[in-house]
C-alpha atoms as a PDB file:
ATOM      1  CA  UNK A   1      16.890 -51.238   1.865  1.00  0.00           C
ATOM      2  CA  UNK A   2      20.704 -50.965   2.795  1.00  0.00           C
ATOM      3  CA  UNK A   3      22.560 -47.923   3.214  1.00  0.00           C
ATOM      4  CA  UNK A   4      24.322 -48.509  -0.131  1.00  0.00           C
ATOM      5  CA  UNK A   5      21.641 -49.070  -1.555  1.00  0.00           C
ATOM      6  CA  UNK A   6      19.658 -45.862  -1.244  1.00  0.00           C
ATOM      7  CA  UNK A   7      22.586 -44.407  -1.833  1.00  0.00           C
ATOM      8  CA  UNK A   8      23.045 -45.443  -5.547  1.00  0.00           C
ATOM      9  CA  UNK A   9      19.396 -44.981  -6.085  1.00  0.00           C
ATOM     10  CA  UNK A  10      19.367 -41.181  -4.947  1.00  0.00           C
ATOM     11  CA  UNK A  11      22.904 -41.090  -6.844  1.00  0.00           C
ATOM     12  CA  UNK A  12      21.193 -42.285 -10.323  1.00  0.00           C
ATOM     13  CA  UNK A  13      18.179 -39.545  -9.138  1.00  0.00           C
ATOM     14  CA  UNK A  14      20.880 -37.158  -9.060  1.00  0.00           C
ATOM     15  CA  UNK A  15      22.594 -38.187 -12.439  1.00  0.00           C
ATOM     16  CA  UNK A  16      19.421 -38.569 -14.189  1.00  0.00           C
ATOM     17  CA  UNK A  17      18.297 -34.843 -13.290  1.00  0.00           C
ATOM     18  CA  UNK A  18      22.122 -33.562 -13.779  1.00  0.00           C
ATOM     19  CA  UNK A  19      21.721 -35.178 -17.589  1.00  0.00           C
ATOM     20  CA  UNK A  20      18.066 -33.252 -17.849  1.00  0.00           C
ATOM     21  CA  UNK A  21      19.988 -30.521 -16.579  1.00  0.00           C
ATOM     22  CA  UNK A  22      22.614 -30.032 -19.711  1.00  0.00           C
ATOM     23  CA  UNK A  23      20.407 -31.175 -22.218  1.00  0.00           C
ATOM     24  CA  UNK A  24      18.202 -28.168 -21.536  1.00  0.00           C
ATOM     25  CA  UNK A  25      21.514 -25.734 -22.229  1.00  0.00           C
ATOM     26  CA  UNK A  26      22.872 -25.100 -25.190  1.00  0.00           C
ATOM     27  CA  UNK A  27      21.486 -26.798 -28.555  1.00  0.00           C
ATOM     28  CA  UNK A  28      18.189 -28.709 -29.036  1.00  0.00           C
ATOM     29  CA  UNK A  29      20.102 -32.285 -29.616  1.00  0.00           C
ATOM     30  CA  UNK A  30      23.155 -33.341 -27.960  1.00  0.00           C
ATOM     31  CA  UNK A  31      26.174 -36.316 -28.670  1.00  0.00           C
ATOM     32  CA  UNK A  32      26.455 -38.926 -26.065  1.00  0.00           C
ATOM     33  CA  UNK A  33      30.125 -38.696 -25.687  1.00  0.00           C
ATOM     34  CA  UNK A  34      29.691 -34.799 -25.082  1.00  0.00           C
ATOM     35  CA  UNK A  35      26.730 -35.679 -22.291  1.00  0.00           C
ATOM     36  CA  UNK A  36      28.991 -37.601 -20.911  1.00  0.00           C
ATOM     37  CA  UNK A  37      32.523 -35.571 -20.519  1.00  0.00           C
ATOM     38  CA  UNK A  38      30.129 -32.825 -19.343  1.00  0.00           C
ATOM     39  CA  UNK A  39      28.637 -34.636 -16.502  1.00  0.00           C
ATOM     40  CA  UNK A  40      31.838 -36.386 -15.827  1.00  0.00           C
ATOM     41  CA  UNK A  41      30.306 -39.765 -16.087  1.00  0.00           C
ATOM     42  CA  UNK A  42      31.568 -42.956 -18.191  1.00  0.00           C
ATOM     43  CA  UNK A  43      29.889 -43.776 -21.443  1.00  0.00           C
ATOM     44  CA  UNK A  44      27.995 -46.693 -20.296  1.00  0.00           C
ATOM     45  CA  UNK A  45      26.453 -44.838 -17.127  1.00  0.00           C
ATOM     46  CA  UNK A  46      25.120 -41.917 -19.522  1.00  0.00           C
ATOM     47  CA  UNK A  47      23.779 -44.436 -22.021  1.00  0.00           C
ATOM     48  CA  UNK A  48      22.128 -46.476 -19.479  1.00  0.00           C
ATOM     49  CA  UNK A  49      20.761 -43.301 -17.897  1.00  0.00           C
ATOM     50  CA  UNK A  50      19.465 -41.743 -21.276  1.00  0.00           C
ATOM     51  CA  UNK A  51      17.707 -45.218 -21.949  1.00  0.00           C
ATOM     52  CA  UNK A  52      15.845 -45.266 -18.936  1.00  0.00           C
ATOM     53  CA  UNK A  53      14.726 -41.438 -19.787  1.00  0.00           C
ATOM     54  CA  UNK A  54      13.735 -42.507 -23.467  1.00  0.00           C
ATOM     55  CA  UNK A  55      11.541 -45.159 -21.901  1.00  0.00           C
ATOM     56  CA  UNK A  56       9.786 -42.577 -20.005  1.00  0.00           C
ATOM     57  CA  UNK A  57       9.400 -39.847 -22.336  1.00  0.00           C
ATOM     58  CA  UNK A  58      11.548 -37.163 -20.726  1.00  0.00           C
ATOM     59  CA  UNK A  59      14.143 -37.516 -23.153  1.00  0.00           C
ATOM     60  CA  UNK A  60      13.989 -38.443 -26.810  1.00  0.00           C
ATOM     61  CA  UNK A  61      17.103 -39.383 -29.354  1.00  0.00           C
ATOM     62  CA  UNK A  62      16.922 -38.234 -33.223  1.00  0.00           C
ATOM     63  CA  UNK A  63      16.767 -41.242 -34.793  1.00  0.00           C
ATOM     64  CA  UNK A  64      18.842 -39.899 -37.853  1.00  0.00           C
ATOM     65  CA  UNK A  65      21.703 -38.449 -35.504  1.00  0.00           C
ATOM     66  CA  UNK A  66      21.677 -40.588 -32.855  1.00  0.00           C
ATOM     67  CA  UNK A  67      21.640 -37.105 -30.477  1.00  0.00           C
ATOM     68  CA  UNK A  68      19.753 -36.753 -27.375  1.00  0.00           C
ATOM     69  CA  UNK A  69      16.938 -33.912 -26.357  1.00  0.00           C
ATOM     70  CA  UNK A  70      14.740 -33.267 -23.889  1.00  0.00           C
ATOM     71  CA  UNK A  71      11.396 -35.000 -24.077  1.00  0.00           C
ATOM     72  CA  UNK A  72       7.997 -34.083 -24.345  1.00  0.00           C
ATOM     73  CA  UNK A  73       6.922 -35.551 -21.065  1.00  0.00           C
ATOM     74  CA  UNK A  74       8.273 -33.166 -19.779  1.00  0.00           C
ATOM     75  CA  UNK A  75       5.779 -30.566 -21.331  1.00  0.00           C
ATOM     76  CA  UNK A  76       2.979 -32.839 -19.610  1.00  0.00           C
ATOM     77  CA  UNK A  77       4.470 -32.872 -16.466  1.00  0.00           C
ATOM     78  CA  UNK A  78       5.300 -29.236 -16.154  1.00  0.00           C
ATOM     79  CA  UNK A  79       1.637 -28.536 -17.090  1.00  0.00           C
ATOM     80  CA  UNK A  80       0.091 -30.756 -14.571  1.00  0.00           C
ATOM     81  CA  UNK A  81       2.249 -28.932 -11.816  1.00  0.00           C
ATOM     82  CA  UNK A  82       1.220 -25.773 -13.347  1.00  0.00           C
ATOM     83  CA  UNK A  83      -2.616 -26.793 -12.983  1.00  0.00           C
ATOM     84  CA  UNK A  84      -1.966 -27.162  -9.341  1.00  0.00           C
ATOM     85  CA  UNK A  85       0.264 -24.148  -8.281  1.00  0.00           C
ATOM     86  CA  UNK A  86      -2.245 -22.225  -6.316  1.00  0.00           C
ATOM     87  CA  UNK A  87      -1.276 -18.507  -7.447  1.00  0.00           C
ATOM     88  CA  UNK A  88      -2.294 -19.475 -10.888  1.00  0.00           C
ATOM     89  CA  UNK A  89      -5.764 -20.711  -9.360  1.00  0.00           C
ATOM     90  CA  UNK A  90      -5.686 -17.624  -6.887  1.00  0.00           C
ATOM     91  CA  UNK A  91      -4.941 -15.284  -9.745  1.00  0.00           C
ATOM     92  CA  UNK A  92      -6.905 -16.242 -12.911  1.00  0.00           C
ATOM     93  CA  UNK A  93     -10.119 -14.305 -11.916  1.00  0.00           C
ATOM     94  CA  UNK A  94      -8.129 -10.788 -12.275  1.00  0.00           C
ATOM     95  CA  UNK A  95      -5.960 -11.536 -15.109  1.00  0.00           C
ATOM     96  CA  UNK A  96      -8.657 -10.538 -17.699  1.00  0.00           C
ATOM     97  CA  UNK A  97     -10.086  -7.656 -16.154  1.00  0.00           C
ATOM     98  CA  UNK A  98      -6.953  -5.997 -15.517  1.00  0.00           C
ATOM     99  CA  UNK A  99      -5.902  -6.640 -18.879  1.00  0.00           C
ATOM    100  CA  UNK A 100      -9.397  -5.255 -20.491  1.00  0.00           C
ATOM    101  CA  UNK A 101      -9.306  -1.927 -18.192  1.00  0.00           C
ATOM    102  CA  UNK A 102      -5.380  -1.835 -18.692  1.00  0.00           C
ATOM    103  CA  UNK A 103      -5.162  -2.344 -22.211  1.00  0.00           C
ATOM    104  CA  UNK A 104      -2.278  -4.083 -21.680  1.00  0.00           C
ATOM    105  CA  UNK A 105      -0.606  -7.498 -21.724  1.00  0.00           C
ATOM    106  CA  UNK A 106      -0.565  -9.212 -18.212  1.00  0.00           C
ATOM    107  CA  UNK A 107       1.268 -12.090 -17.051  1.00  0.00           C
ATOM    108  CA  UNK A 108       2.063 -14.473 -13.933  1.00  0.00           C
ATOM    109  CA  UNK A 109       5.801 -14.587 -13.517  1.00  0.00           C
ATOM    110  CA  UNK A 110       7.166 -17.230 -10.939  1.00  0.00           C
ATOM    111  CA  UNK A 111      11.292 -17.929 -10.139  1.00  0.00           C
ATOM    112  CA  UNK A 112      12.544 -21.441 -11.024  1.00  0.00           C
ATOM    113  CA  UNK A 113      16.569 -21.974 -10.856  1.00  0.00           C
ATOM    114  CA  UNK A 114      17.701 -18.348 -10.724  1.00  0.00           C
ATOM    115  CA  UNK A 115      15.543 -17.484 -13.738  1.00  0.00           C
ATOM    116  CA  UNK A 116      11.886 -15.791 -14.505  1.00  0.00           C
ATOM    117  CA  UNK A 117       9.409 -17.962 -16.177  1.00  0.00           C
ATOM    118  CA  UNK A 118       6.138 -16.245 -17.180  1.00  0.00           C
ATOM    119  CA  UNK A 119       3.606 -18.944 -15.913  1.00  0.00           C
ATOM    120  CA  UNK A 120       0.104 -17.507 -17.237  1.00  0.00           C
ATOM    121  CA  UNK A 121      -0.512 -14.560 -19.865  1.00  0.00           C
ATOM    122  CA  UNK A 122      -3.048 -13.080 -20.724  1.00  0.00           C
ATOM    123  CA  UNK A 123      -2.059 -10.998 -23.949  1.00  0.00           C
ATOM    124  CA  UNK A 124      -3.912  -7.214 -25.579  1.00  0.00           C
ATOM    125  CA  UNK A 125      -5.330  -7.053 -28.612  1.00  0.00           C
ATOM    126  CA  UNK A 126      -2.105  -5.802 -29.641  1.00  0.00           C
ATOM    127  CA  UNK A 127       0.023  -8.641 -28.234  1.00  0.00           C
ATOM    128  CA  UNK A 128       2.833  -6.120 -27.638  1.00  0.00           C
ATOM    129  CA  UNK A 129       5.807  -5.843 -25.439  1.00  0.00           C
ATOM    130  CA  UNK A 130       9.307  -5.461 -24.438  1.00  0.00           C
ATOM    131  CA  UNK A 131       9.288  -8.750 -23.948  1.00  0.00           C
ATOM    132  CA  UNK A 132       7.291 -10.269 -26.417  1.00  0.00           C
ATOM    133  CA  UNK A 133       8.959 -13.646 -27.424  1.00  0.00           C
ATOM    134  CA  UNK A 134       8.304 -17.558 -27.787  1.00  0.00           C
ATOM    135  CA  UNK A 135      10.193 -17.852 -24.646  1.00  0.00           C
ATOM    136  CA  UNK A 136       8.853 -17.505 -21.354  1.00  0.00           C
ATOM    137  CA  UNK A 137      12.077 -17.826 -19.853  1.00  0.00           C
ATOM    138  CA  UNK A 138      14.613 -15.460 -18.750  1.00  0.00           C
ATOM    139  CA  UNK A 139      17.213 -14.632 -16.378  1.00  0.00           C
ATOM    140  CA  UNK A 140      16.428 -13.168 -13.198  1.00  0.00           C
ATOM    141  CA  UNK A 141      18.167  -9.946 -13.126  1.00  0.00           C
ATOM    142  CA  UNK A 142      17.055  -8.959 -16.807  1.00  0.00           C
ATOM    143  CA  UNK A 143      13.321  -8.364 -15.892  1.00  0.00           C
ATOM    144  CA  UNK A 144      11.083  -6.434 -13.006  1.00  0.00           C
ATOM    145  CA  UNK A 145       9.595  -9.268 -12.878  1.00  0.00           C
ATOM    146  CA  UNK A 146      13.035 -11.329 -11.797  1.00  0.00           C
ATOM    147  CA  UNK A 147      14.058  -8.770  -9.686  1.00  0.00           C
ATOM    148  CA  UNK A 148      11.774  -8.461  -7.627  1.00  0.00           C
ATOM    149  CA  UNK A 149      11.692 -12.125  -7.452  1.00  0.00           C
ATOM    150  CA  UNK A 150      15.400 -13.076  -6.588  1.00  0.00           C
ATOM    151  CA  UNK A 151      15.408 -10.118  -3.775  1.00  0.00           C
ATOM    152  CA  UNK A 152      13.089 -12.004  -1.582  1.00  0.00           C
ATOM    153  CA  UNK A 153      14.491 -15.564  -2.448  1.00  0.00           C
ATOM    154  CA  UNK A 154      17.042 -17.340  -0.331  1.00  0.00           C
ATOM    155  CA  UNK A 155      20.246 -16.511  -0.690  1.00  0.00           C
ATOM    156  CA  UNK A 156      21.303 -20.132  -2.146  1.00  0.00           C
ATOM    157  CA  UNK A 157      18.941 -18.494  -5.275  1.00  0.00           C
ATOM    158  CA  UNK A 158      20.956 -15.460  -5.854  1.00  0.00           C
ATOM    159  CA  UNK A 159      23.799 -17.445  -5.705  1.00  0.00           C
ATOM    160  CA  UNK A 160      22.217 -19.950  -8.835  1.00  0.00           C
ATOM    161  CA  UNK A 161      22.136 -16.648 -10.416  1.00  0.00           C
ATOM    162  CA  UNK A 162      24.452 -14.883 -10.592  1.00  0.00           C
ATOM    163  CA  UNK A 163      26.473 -18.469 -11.438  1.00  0.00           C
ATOM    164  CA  UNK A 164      23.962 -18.502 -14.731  1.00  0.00           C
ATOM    165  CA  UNK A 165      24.953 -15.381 -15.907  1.00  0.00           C
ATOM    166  CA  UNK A 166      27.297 -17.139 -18.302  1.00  0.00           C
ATOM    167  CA  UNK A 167      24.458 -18.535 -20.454  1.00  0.00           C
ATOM    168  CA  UNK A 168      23.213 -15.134 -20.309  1.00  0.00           C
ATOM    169  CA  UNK A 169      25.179 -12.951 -22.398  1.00  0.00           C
ATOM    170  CA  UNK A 170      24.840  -9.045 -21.586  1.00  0.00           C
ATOM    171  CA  UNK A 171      22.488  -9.560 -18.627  1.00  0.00           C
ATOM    172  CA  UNK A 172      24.568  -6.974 -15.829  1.00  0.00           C
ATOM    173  CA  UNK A 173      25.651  -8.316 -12.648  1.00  0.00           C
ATOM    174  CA  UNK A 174      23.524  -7.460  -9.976  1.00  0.00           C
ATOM    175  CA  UNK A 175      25.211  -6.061  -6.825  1.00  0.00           C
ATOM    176  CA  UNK A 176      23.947  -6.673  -2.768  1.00  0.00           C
ATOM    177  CA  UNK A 177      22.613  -2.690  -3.486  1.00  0.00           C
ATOM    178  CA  UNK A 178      20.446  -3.628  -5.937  1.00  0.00           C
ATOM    179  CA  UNK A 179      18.900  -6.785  -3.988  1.00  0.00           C
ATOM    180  CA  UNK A 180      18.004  -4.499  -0.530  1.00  0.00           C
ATOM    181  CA  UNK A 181      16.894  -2.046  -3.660  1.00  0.00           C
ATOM    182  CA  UNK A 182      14.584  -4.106  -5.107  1.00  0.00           C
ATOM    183  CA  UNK A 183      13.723  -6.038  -2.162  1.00  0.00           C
ATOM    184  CA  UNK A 184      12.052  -2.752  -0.787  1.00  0.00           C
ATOM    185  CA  UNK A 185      10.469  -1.862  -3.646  1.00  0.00           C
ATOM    186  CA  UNK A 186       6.282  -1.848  -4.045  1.00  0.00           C
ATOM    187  CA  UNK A 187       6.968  -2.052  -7.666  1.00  0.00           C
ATOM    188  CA  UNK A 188       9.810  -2.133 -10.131  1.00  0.00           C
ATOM    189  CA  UNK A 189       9.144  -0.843 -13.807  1.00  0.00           C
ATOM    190  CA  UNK A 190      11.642  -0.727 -17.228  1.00  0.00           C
ATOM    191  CA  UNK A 191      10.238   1.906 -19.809  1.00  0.00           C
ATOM    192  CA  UNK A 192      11.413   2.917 -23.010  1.00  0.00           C
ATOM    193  CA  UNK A 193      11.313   7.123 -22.859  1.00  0.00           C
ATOM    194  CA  UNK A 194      11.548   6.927 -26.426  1.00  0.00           C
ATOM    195  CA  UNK A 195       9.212   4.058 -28.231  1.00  0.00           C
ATOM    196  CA  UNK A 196       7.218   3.708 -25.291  1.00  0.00           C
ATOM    197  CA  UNK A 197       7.264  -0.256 -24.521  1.00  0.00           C
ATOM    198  CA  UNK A 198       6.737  -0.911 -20.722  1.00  0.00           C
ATOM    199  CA  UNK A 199       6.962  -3.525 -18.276  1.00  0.00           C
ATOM    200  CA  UNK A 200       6.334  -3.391 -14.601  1.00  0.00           C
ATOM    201  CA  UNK A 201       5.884  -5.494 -11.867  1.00  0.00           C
ATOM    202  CA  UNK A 202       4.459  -5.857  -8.712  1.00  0.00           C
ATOM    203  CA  UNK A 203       5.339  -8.521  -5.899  1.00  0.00           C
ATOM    204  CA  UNK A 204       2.394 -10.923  -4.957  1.00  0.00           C
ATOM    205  CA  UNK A 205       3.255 -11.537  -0.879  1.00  0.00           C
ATOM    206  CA  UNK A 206       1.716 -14.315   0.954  1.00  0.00           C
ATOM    207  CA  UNK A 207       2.677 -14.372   4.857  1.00  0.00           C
ATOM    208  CA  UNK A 208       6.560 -13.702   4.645  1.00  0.00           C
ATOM    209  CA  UNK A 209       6.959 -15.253   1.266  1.00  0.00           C
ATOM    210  CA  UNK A 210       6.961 -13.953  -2.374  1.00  0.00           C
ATOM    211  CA  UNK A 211       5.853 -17.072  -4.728  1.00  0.00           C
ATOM    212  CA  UNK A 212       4.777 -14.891  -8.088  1.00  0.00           C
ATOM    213  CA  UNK A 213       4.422 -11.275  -9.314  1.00  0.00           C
ATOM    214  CA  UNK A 214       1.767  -9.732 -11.337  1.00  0.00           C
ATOM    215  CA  UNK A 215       3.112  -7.879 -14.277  1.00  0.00           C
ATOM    216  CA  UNK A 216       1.789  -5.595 -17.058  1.00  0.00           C
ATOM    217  CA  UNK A 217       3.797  -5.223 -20.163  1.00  0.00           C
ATOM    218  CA  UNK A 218       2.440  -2.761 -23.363  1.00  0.00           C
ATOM    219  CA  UNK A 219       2.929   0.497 -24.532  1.00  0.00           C
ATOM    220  CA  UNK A 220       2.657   3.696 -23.785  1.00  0.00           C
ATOM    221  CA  UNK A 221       2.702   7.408 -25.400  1.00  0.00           C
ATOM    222  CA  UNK A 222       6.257   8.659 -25.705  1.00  0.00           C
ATOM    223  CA  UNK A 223       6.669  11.077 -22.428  1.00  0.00           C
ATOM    224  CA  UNK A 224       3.715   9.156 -21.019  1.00  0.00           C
ATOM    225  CA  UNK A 225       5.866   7.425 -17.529  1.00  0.00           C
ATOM    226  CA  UNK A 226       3.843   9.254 -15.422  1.00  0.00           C
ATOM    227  CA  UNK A 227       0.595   7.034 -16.398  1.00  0.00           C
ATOM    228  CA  UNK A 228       2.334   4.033 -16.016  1.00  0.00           C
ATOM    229  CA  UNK A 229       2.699   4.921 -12.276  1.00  0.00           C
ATOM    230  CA  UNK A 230      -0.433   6.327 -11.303  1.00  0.00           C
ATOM    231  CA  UNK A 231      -2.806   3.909 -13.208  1.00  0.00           C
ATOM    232  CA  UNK A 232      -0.795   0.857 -13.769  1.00  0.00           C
ATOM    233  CA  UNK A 233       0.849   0.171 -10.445  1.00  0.00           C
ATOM    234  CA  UNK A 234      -1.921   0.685  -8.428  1.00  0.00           C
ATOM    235  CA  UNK A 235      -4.472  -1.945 -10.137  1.00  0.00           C
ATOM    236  CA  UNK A 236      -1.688  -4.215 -10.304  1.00  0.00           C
ATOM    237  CA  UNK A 237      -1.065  -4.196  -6.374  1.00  0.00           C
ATOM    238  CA  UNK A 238      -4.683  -4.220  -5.412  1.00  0.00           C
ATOM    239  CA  UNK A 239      -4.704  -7.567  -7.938  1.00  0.00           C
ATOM    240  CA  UNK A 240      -1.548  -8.592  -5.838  1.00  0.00           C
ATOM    241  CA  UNK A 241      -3.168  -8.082  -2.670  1.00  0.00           C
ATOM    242  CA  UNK A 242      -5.949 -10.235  -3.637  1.00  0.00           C
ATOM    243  CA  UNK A 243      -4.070 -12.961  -4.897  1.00  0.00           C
ATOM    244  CA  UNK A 244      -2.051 -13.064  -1.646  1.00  0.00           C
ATOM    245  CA  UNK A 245      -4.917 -13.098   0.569  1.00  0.00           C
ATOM    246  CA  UNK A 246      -6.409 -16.187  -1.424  1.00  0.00           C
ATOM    247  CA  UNK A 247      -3.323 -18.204  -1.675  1.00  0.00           C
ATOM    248  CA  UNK A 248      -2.818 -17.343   2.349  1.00  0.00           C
ATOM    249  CA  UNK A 249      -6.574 -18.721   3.022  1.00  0.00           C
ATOM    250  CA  UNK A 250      -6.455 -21.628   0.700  1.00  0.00           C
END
């Protein structure tokens, strides 16, 4: 193939997953002219791209607006790869029994694009939370969970960040502080002193890396932190020591 050539293909890669890229901000349909003066690309180069995605699924148009949206291949896809990510495998035989002796909620949480997506949950018979939503998505500095995350990821990461904190309203800046802060921590926990929702998080390490963390989220008696560190923590970094010892051996 000639030089040009792979060029344009990994340019219409590039576009293609740029497109992807807005549709997923912002509203659940989007116009074609407003794809396009976002991306900075002519009309005919986003409609030919957004064809080629309707044909396979990852996007879809609203046949009564003519508005694009992302597709539900996409769904598939991101469940296949979930199937396969080895700390899901490596952790699914603790999830329950932490949860059961716990009596709280207890989730998988992995970093994708400067955000935390909870991967695997296993909920308590009260299904409760601080962060109890449909979304499994949030940005990185707004949860334990993303915290301890984006400390140990490269630098290029914190940098996505911190630049997505504008689709994030009232999410705080983080500061270099708080990364060596939470980069050293065993465990990082939010608690509400007064109605008692919790959630903390512990780092799951293989070798020098940090792919997931293990976190419990619930409630707790009001005045009741003290629990949270002596019971909680622990059983969640034995977990996390197990999990990192299975994914380093697989």
């Amino acid at each position: 193939m000639a030089i040009d050539e792979q060029r344009g293909t990994l340019g219409t890669v590039r576009n293609a997953a740029l497109l992807l890229e807005l549709m997923s901000e912002g509203p659940a349909y989007h116009q074609l002219t407003e794809l396009a003066d976002r991306a900075g690309m002519s009309l005919p180069t986003v409609h030919r791209l957004l064809r080629s995605l309707v044909a396979a699924g990852l996007v879809e148009q609203d046949l009564q607006t003519a508005r694009y949206g992302l597709g539900r291949q996409l769904v598939y896809l991101s469940e296949r790869y979930l199937g396969r990510l080895p700390v899901l495998n490596a952790a699914a035989p603790y999830l329950g029994d932490l949860r059961d002796s716990l009596g709280a909620t207890v989730m998988i949480a992995v970093l994708v694009r400067g955000h935390v997506v909870y991967v695997d949950r296993v909920d308590a018979g009260d299904a409760g939370g601080v962060f109890r939503e449909s979304s499994r998505l949030r940005h990185a500095f707004q949860t334990p969970a993303g915290q301890l995350l984006i400390a140990h990821a490269p630098t290029d990461e914190w940098r996505r960040a911190e630049a997505a904190l504008g689709q994030s309203p009232g999410v705080p800046r983080a500061t270099p502080a708080d990364r060596r802060r939470w980069s050293r921590a065993s465990y990082l926990l939010v608690h509400d002193d007064e109605t008692g929702p919790f959630e903390l998080a512990v780092p799951i390490r293989s070798g020098d890396a940090v792919p997931a963390a293990i976190v419990a989220t619930g409630s707790t008696g009001r005045g009741e932190p003290d629990e949270l560190t002596d019971k909680v923590a622990p059983r969640l970094e034995r977990a996390a020591l197990a999990v990192g010892r299975t994914i380093a051996h697989a």
